[in-house]
PDB file of N, CA and C in Angstrom:
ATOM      1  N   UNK A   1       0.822  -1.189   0.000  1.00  0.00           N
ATOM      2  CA  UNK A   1       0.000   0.000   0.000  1.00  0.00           C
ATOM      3  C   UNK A   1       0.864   1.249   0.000  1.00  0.00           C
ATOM      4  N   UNK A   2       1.852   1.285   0.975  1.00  0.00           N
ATOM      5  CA  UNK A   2       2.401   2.310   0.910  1.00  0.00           C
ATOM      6  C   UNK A   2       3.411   2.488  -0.261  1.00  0.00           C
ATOM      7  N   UNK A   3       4.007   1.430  -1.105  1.00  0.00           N
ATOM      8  CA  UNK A   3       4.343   1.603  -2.254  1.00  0.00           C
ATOM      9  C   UNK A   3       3.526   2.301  -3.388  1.00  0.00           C
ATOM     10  N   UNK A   4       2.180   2.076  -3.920  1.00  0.00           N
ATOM     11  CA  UNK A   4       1.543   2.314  -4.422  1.00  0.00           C
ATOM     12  C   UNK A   4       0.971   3.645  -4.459  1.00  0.00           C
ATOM     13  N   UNK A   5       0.841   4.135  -3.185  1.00  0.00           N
ATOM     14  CA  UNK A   5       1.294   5.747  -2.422  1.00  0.00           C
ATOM     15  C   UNK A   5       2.657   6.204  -3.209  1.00  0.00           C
ATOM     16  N   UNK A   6       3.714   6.093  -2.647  1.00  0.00           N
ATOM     17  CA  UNK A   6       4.506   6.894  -3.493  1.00  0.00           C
ATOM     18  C   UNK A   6       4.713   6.915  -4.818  1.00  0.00           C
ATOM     19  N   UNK A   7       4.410   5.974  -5.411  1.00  0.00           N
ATOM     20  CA  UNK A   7       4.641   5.848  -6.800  1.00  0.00           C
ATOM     21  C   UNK A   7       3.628   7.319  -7.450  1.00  0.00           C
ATOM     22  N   UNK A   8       2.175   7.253  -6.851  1.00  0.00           N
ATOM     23  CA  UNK A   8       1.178   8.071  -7.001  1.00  0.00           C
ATOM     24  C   UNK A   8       1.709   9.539  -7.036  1.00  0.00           C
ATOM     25  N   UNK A   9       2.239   9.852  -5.867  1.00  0.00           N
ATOM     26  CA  UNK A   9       2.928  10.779  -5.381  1.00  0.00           C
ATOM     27  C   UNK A   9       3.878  11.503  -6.145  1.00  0.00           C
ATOM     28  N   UNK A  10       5.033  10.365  -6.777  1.00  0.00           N
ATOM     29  CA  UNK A  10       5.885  10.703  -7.502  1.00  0.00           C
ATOM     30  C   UNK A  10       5.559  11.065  -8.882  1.00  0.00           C
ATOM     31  N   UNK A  11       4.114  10.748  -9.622  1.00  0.00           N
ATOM     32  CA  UNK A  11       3.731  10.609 -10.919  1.00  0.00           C
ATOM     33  C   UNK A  11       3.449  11.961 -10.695  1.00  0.00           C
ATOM     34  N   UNK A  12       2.247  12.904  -9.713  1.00  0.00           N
ATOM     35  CA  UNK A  12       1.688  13.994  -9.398  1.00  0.00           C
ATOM     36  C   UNK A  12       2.594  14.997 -10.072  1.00  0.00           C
ATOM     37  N   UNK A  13       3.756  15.345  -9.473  1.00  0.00           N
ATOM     38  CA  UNK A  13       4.603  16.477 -10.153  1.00  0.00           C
ATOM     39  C   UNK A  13       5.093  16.336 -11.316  1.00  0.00           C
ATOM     40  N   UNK A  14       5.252  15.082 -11.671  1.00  0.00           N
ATOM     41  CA  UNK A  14       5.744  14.892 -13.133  1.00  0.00           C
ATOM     42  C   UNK A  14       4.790  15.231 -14.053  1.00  0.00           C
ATOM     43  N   UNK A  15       3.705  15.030 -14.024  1.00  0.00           N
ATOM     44  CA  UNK A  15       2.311  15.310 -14.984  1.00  0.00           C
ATOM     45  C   UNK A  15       2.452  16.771 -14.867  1.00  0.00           C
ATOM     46  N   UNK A  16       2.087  17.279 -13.400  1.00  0.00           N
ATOM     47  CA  UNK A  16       2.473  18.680 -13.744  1.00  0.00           C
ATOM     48  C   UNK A  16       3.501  19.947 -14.081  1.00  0.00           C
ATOM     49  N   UNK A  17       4.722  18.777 -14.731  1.00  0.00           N
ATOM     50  CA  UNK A  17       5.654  19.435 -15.445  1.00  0.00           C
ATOM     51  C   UNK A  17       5.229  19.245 -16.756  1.00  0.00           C
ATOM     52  N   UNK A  18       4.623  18.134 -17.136  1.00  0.00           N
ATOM     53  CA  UNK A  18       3.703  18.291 -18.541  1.00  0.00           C
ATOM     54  C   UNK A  18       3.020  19.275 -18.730  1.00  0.00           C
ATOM     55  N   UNK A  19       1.798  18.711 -17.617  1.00  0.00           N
ATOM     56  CA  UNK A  19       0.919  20.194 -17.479  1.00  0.00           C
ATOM     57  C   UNK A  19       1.862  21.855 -18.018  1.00  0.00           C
ATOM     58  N   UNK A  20       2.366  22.156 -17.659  1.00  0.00           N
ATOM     59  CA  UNK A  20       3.090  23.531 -17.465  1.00  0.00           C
ATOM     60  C   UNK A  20       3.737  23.662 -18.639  1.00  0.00           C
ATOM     61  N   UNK A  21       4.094  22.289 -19.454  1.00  0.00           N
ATOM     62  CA  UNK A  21       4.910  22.773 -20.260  1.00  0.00           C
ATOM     63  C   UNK A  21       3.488  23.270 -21.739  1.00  0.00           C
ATOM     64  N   UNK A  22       2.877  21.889 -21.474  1.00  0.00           N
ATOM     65  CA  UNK A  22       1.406  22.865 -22.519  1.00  0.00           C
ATOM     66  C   UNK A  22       1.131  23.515 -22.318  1.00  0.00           C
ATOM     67  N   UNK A  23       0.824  24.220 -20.942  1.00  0.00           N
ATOM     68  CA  UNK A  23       0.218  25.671 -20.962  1.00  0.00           C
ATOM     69  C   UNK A  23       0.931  26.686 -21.578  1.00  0.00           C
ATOM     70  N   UNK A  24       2.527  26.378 -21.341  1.00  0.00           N
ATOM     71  CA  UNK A  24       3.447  28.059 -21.475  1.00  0.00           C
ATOM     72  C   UNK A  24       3.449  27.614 -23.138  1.00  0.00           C
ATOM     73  N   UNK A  25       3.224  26.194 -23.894  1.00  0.00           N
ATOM     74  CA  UNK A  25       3.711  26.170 -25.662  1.00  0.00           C
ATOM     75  C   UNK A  25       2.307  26.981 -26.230  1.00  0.00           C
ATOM     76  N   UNK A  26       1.121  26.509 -25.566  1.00  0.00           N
ATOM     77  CA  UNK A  26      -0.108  26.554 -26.238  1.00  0.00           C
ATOM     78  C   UNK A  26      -0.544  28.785 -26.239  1.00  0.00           C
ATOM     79  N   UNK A  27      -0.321  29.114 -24.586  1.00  0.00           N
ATOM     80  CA  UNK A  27       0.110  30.494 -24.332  1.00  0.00           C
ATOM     81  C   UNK A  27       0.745  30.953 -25.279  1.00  0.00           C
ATOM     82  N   UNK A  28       1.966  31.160 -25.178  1.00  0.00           N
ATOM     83  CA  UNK A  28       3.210  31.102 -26.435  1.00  0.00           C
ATOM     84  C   UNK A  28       2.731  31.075 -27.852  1.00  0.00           C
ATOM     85  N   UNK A  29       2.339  30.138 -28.253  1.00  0.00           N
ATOM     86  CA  UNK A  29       2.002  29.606 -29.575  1.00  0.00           C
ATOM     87  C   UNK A  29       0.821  30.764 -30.297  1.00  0.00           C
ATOM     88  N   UNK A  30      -0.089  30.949 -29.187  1.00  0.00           N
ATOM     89  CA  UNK A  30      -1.139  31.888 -29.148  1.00  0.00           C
ATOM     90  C   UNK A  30      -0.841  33.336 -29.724  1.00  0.00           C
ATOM     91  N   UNK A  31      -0.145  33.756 -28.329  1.00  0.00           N
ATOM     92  CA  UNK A  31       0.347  34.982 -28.640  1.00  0.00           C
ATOM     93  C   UNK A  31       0.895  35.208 -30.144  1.00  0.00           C
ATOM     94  N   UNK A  32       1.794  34.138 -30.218  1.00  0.00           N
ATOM     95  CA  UNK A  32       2.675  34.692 -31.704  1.00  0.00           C
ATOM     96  C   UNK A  32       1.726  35.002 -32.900  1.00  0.00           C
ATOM     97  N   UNK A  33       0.513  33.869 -32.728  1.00  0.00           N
ATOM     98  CA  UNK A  33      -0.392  33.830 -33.594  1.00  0.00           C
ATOM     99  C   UNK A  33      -0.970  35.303 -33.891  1.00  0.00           C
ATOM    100  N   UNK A  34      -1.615  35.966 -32.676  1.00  0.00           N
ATOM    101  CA  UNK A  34      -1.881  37.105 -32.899  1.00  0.00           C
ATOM    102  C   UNK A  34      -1.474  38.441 -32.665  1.00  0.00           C
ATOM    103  N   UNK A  35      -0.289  38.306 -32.534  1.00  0.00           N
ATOM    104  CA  UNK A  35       0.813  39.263 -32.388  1.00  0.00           C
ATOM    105  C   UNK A  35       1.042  39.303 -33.522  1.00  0.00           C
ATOM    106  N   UNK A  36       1.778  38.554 -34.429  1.00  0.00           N
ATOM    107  CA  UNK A  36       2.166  38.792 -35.570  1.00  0.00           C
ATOM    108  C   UNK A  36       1.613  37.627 -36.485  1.00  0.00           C
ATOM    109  N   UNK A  37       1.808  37.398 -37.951  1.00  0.00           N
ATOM    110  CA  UNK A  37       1.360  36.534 -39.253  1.00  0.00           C
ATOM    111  C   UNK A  37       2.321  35.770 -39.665  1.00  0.00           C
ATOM    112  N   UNK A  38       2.313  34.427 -38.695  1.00  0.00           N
ATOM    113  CA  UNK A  38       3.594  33.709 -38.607  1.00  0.00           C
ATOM    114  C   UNK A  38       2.459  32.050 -38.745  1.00  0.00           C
ATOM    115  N   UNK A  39       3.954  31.066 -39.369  1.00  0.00           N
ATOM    116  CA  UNK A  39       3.236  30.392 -39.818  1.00  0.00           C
ATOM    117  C   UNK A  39       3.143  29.335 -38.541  1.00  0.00           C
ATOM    118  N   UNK A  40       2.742  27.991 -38.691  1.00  0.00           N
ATOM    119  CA  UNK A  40       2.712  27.376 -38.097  1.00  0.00           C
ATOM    120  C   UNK A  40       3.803  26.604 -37.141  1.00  0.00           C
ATOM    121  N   UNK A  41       4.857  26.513 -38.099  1.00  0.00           N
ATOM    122  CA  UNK A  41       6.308  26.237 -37.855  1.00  0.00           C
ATOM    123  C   UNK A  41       6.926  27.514 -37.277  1.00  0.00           C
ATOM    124  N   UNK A  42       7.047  28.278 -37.593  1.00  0.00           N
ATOM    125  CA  UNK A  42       7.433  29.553 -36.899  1.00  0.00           C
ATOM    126  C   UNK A  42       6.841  29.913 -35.185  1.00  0.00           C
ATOM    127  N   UNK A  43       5.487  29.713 -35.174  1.00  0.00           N
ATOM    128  CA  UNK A  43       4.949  29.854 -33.865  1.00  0.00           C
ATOM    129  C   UNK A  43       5.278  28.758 -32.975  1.00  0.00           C
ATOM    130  N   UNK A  44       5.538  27.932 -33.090  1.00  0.00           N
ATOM    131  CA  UNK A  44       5.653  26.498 -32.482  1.00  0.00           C
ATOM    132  C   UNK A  44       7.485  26.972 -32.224  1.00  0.00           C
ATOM    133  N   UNK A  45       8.059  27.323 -33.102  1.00  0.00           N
ATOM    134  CA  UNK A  45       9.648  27.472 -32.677  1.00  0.00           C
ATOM    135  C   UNK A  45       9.612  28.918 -31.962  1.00  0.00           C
ATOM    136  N   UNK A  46       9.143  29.649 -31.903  1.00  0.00           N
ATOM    137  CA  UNK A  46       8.797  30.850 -30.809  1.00  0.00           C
ATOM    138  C   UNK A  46       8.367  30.692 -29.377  1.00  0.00           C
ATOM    139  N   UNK A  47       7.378  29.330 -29.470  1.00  0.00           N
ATOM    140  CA  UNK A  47       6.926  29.035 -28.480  1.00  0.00           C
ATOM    141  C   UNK A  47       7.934  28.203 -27.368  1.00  0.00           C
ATOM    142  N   UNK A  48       8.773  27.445 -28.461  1.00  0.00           N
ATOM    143  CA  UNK A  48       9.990  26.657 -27.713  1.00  0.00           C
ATOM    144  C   UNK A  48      10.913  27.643 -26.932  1.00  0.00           C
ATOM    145  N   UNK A  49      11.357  28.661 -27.791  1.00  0.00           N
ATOM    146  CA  UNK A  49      11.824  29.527 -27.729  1.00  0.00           C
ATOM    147  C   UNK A  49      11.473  29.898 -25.770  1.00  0.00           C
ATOM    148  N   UNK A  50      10.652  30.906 -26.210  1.00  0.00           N
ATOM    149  CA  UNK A  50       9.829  31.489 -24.679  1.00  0.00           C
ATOM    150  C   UNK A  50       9.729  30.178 -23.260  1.00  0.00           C
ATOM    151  N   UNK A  51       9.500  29.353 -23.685  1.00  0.00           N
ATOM    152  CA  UNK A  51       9.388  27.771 -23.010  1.00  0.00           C
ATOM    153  C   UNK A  51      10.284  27.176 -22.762  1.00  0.00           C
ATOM    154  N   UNK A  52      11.902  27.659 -22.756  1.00  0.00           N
ATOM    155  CA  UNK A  52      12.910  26.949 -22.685  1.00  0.00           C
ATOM    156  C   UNK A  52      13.039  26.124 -21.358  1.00  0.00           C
ATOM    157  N   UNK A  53      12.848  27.326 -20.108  1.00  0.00           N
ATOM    158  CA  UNK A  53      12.621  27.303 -18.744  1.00  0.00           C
ATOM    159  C   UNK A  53      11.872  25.530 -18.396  1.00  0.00           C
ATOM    160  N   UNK A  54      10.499  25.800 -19.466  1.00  0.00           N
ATOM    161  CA  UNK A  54       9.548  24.635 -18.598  1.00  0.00           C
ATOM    162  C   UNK A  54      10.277  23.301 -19.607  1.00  0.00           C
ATOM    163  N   UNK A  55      10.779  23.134 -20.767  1.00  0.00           N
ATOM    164  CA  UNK A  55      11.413  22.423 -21.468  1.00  0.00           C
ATOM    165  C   UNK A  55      12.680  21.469 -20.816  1.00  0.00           C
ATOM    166  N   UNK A  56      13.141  22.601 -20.172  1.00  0.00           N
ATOM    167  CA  UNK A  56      14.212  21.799 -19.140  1.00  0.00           C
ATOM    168  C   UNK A  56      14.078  21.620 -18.400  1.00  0.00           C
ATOM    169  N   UNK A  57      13.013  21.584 -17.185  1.00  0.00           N
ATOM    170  CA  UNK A  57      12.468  21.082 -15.986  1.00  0.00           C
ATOM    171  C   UNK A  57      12.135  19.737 -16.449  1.00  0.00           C
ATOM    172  N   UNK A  58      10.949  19.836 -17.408  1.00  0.00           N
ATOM    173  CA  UNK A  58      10.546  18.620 -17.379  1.00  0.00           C
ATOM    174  C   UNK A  58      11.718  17.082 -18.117  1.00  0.00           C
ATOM    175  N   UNK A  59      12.666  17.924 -18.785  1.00  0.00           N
ATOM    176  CA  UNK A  59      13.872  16.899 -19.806  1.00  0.00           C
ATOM    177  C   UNK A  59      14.364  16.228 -18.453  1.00  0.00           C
ATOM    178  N   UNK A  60      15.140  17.285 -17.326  1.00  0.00           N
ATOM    179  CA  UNK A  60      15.688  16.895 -16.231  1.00  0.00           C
ATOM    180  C   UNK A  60      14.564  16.083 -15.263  1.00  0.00           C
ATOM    181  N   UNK A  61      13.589  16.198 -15.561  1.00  0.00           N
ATOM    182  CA  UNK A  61      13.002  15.245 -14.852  1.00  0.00           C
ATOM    183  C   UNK A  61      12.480  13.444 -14.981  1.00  0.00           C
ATOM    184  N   UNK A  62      12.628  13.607 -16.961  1.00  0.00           N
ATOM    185  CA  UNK A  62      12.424  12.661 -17.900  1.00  0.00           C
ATOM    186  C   UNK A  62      13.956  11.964 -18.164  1.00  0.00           C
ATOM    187  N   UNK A  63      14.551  11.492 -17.015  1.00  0.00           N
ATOM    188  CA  UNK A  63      16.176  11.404 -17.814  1.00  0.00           C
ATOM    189  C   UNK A  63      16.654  10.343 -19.107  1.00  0.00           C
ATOM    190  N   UNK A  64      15.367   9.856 -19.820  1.00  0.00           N
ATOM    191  CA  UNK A  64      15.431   9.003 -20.912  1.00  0.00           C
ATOM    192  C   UNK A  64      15.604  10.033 -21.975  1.00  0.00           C
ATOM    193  N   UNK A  65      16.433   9.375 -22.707  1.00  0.00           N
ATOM    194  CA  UNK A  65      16.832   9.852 -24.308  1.00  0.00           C
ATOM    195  C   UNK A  65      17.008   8.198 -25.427  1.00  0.00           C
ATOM    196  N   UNK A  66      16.782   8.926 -26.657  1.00  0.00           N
ATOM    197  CA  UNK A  66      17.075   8.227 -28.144  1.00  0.00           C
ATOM    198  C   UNK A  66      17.757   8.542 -28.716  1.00  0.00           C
ATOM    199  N   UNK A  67      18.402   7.681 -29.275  1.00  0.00           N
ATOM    200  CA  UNK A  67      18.771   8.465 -30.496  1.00  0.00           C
ATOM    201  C   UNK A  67      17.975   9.185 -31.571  1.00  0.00           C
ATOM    202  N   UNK A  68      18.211  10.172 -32.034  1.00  0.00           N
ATOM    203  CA  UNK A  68      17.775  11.049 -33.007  1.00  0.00           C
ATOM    204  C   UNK A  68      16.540  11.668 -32.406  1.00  0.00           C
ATOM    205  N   UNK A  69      16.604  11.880 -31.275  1.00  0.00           N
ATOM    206  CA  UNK A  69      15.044  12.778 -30.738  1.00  0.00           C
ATOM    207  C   UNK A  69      15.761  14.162 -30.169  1.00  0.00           C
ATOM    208  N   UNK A  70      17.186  14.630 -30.404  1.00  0.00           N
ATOM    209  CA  UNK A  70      17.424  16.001 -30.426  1.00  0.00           C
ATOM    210  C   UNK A  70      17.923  16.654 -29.258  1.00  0.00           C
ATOM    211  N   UNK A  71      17.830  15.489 -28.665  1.00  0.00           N
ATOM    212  CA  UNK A  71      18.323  15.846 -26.818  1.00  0.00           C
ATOM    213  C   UNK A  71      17.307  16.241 -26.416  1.00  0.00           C
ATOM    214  N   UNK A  72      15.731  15.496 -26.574  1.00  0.00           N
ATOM    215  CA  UNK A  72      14.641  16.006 -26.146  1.00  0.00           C
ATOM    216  C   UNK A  72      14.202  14.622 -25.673  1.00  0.00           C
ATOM    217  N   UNK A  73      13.902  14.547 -24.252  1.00  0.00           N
ATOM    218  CA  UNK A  73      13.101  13.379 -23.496  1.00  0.00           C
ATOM    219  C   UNK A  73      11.710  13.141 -24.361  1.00  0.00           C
ATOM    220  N   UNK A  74      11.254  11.475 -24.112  1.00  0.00           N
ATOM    221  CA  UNK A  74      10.180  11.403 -24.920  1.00  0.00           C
ATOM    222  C   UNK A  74       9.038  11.952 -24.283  1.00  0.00           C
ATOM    223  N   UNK A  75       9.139  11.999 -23.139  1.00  0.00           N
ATOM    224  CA  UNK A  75       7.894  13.015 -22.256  1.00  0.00           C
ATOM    225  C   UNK A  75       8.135  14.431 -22.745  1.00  0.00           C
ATOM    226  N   UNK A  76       9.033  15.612 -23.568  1.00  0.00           N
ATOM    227  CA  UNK A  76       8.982  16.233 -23.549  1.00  0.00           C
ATOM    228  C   UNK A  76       8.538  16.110 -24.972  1.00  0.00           C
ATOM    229  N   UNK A  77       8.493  15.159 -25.709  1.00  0.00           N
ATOM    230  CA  UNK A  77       8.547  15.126 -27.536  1.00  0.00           C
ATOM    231  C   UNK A  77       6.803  14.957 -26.983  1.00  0.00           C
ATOM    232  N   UNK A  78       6.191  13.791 -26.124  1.00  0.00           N
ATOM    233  CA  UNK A  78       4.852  13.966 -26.215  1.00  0.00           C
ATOM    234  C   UNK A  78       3.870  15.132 -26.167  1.00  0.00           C
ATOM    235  N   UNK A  79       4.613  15.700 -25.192  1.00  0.00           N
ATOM    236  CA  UNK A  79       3.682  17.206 -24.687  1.00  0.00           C
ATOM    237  C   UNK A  79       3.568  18.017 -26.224  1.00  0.00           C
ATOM    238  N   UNK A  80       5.052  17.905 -26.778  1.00  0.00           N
ATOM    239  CA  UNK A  80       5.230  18.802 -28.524  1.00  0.00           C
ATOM    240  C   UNK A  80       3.914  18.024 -29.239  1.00  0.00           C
ATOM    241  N   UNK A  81       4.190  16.816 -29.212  1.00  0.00           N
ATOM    242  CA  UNK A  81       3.061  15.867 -30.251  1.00  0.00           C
ATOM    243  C   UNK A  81       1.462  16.779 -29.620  1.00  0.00           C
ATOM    244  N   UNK A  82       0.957  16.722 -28.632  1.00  0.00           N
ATOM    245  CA  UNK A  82      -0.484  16.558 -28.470  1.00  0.00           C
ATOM    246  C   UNK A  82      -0.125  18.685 -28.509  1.00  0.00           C
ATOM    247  N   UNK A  83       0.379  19.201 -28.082  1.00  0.00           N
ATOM    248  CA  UNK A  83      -0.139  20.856 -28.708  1.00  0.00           C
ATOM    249  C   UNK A  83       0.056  20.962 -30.128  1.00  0.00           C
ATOM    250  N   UNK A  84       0.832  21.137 -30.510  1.00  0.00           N
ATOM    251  CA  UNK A  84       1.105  21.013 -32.242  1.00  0.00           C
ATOM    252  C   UNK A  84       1.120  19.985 -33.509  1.00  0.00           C
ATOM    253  N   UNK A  85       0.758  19.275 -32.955  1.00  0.00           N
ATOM    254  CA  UNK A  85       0.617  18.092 -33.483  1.00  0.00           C
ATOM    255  C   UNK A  85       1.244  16.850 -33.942  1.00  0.00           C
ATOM    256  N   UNK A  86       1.181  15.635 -34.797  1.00  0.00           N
ATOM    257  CA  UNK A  86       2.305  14.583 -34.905  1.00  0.00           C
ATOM    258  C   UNK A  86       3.285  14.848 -35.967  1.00  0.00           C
ATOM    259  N   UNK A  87       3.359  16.096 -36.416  1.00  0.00           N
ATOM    260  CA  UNK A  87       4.595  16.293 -37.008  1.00  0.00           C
ATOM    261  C   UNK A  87       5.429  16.831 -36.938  1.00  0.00           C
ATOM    262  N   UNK A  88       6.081  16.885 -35.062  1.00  0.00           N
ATOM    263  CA  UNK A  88       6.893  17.474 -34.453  1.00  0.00           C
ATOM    264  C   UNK A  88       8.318  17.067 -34.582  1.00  0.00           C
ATOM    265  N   UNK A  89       9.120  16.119 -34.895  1.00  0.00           N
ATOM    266  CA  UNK A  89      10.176  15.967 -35.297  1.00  0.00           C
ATOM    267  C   UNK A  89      11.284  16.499 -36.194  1.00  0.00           C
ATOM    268  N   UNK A  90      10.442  17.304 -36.898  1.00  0.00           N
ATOM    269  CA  UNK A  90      11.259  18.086 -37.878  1.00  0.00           C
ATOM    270  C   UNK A  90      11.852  19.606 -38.026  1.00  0.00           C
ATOM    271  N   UNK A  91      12.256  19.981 -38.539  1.00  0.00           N
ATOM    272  CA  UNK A  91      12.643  21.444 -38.622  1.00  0.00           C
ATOM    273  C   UNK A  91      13.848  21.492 -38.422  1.00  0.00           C
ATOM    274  N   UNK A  92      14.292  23.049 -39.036  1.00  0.00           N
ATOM    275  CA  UNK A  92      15.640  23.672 -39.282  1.00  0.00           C
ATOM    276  C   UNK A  92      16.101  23.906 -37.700  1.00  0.00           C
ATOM    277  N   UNK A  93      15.075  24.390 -36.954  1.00  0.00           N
ATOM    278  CA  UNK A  93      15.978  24.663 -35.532  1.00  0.00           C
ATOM    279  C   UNK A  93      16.416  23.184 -34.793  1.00  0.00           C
ATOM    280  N   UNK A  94      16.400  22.140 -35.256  1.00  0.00           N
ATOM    281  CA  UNK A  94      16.518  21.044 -34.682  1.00  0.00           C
ATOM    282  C   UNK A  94      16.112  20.994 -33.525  1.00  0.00           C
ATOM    283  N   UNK A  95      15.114  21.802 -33.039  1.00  0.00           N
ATOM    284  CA  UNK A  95      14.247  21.174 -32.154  1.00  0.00           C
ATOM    285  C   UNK A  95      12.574  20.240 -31.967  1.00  0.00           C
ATOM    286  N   UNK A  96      12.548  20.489 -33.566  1.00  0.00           N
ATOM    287  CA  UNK A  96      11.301  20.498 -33.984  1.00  0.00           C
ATOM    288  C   UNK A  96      11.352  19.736 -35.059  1.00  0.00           C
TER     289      UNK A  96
END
């Protein structure tokens, strides 16, 4: 029981480093949108941009890596997948 407790415990803050990191891409992403006439790829690398902060909380908290995912944890590639969608792997800034 009390295993099952911490495990719970330990999942809580991790979700809400997910949490945080969609809010500040989707925020972010927003703004650029109507701030300026930028495309889709552009707002999404603006948003990384501004988001660096919650990007590396949650990487350092995800300490799994792949090859070829950019030095980006797959918990941090998911959060990219579900705001912007499944064709987050690509781009010139190699973060994207």
């Amino acid at each position: 029981m009390f295993l099952a407790l911490v495990s719970l415990a330990e999942a809580a803050p991790f979700d809400n480093l997910k949490a945080d990191l969609a809010s500040c891409l989707r925020f972010e992403a927003d703004g650029a949108s109507s701030a300026r006439d930028r495309s889709a790829k552009s707002r999404a690398d603006y948003a990384l941009q501004r988001c660096a902060i919650e990007v590396e909380r949650l990487d350092r908290a995800d300490g799994r890596r792949l090859r070829g995912d950019q030095g980006l944890s797959p918990s941090t590639w998911s959060v990219l997948r579900s705001v912007f969608g499944s064709g987050g792997r690509r781009g010139s800034s190699g973060r994207m």
